[in-house]
Protein backbone atom coordinates (compact mmCIF):
# COMPACT_ATOMS: atom_id res chain seq x y z
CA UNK A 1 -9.55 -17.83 8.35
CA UNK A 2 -9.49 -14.22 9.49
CA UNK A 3 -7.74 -12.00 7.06
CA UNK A 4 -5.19 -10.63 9.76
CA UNK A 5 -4.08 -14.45 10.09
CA UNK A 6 -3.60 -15.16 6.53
CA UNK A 7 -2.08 -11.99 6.30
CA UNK A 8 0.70 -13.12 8.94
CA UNK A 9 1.07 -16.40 7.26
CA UNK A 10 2.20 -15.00 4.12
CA UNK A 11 4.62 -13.14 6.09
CA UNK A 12 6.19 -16.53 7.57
CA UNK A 13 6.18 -18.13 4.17
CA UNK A 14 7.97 -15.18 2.75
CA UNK A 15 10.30 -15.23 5.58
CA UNK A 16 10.77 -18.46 4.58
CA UNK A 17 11.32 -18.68 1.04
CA UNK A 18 13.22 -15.56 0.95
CA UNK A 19 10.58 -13.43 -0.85
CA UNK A 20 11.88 -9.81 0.24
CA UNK A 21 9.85 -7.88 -2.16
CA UNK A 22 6.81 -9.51 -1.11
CA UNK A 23 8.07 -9.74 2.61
CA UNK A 24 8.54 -5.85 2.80
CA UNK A 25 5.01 -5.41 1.00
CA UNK A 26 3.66 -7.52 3.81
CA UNK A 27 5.43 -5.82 6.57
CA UNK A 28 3.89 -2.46 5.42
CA UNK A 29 0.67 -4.06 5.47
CA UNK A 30 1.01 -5.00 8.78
CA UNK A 31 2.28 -2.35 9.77
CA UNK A 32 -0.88 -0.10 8.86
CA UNK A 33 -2.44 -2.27 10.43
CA UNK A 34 -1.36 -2.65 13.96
CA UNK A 35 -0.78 1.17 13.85
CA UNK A 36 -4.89 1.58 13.46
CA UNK A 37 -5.07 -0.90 16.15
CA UNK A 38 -2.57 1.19 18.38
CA UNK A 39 -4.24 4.30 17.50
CA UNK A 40 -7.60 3.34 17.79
CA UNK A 41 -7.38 0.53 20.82
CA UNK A 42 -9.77 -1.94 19.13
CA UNK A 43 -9.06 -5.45 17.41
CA UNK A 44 -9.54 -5.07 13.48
CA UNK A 45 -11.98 -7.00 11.99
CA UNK A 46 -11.92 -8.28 8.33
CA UNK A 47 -13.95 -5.32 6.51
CA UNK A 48 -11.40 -2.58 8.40
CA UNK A 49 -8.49 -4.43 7.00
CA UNK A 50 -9.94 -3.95 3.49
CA UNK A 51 -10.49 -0.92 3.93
CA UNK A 52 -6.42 -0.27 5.27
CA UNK A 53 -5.63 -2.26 1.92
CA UNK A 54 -8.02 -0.02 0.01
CA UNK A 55 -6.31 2.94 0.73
CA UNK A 56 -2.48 1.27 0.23
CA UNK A 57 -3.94 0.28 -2.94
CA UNK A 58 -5.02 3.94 -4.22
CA UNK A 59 -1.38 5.19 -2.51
CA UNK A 60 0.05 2.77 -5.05
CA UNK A 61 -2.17 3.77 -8.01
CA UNK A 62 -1.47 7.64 -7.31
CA UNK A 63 2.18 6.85 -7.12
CA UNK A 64 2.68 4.67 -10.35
CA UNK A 65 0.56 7.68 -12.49
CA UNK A 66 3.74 10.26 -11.00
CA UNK A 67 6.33 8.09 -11.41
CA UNK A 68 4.72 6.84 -14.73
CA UNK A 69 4.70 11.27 -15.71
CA UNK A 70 8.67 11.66 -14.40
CA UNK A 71 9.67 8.79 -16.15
CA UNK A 72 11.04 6.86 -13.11
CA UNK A 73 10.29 3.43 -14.35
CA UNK A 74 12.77 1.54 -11.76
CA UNK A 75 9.86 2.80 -8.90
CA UNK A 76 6.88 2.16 -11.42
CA UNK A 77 7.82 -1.59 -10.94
CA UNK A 78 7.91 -1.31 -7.30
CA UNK A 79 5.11 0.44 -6.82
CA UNK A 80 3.85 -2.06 -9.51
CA UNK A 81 4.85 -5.26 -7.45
CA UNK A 82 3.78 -4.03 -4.28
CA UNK A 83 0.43 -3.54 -5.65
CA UNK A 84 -0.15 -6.96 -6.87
CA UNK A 85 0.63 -8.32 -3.70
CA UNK A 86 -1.66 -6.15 -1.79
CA UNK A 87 -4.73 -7.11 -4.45
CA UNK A 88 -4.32 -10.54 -2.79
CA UNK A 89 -5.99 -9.69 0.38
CA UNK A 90 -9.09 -8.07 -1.58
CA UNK A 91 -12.62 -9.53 -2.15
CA UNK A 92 -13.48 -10.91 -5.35
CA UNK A 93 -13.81 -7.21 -7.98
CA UNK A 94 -16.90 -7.07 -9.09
CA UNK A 95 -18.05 -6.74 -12.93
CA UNK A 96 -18.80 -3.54 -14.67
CA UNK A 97 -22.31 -4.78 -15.37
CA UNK A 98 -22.69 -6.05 -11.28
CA UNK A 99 -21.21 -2.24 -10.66
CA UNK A 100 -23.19 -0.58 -12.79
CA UNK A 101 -26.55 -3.00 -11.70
CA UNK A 102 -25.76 -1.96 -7.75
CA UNK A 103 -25.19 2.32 -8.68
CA UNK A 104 -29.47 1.81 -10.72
CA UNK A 105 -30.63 -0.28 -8.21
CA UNK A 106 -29.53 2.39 -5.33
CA UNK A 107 -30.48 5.45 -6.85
CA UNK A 108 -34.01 3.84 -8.11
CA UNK A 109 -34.20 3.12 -4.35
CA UNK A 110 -33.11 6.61 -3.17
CA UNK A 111 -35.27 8.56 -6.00
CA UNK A 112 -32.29 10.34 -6.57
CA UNK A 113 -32.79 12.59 -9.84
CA UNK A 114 -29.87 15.67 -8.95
CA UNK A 115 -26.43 15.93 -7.36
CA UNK A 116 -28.06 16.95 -4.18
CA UNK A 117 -28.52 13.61 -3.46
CA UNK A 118 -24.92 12.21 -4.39
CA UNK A 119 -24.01 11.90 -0.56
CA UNK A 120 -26.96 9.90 0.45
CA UNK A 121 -26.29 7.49 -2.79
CA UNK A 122 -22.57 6.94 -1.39
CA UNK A 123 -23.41 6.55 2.10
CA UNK A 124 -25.22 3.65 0.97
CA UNK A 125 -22.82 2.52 -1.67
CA UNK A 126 -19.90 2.47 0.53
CA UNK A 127 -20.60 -0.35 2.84
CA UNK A 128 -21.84 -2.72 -0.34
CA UNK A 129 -19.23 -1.96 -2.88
CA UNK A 130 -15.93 -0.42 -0.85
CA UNK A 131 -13.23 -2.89 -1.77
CA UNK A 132 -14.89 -4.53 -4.51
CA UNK A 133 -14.28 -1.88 -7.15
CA UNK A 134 -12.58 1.39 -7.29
CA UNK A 135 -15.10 3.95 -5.31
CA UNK A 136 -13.41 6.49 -7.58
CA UNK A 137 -15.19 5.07 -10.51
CA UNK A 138 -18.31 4.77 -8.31
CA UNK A 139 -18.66 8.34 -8.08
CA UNK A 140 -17.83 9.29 -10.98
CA UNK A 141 -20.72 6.79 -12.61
CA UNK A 142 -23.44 8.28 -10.69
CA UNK A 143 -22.42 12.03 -11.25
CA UNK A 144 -22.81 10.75 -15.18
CA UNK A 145 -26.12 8.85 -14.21
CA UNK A 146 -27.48 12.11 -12.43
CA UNK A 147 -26.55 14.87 -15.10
């Protein structure tokens, strides 16, 4: 079933069972999501969609660390709940060790041996990994791996 579907079926069921928390995170999703569409005047296919969820998800992340510093734990929990929801509609995360295997493999493949060739190692990384781990932690793995 095509992500975008599924996604729109959770909507209905929310509607239905009166889930407004997970309703409204749905909504947003959506949202995002015909707004590319709109903006861009294509169809989205599956790996765009993860990538539109990718980015809520780091919005979320970045917003629970401020609210987490100003003490604001009533929209920690939303932020929180909205993010769980969201994590649905993600691929399986990988492992540490499958992480870490893919970043070796890449820049044995590459020859990569400075941080002149960090940019070519993500451009290759991106497609493989993006939504299957935090890209955040990507980088900052093979920045350790090439110092």
């Amino acid at each position: 079933m095509p992500l975008k579907l599924q996604i729109t079926d959770d909507m209905k069921s929310a509607m239905r069972s009166k889930d407004s928390s997970r309703l409204g995170t749905i909504r947003l999703l959506l949202a995002a999501i015909k707004q590319k569409e709109v903006d861009e005047r294509i169809d989205l296919v599956d790996s765009d969609i993860i990538s539109i969820i990718d980015k809520m998800l780091k919005q979320r992340r970045d917003s629970i660390e401020a609210f987490n510093k100003a003490n604001r734990n009533d929209l920690v929990e939303k932020e929180e709940s909205e993010l769980k929801v969201l994590q649905e509609y993600m691929p399986q995360q990988l492992t540490e060790k499958e992480v870490e295997k893919v970043i070796i493999d890449t820049i044995e493949s590459v020859g990569a041996n400075s941080m002149k060739d960090m940019g070519a190692i993500m451009n290759i990384l991106k497609p493989k990994l993006a939504g299957k781990t935090n890209m955040a932690d990507v980088s900052k793995k093979i920045k350790t791996k090439l110092t």
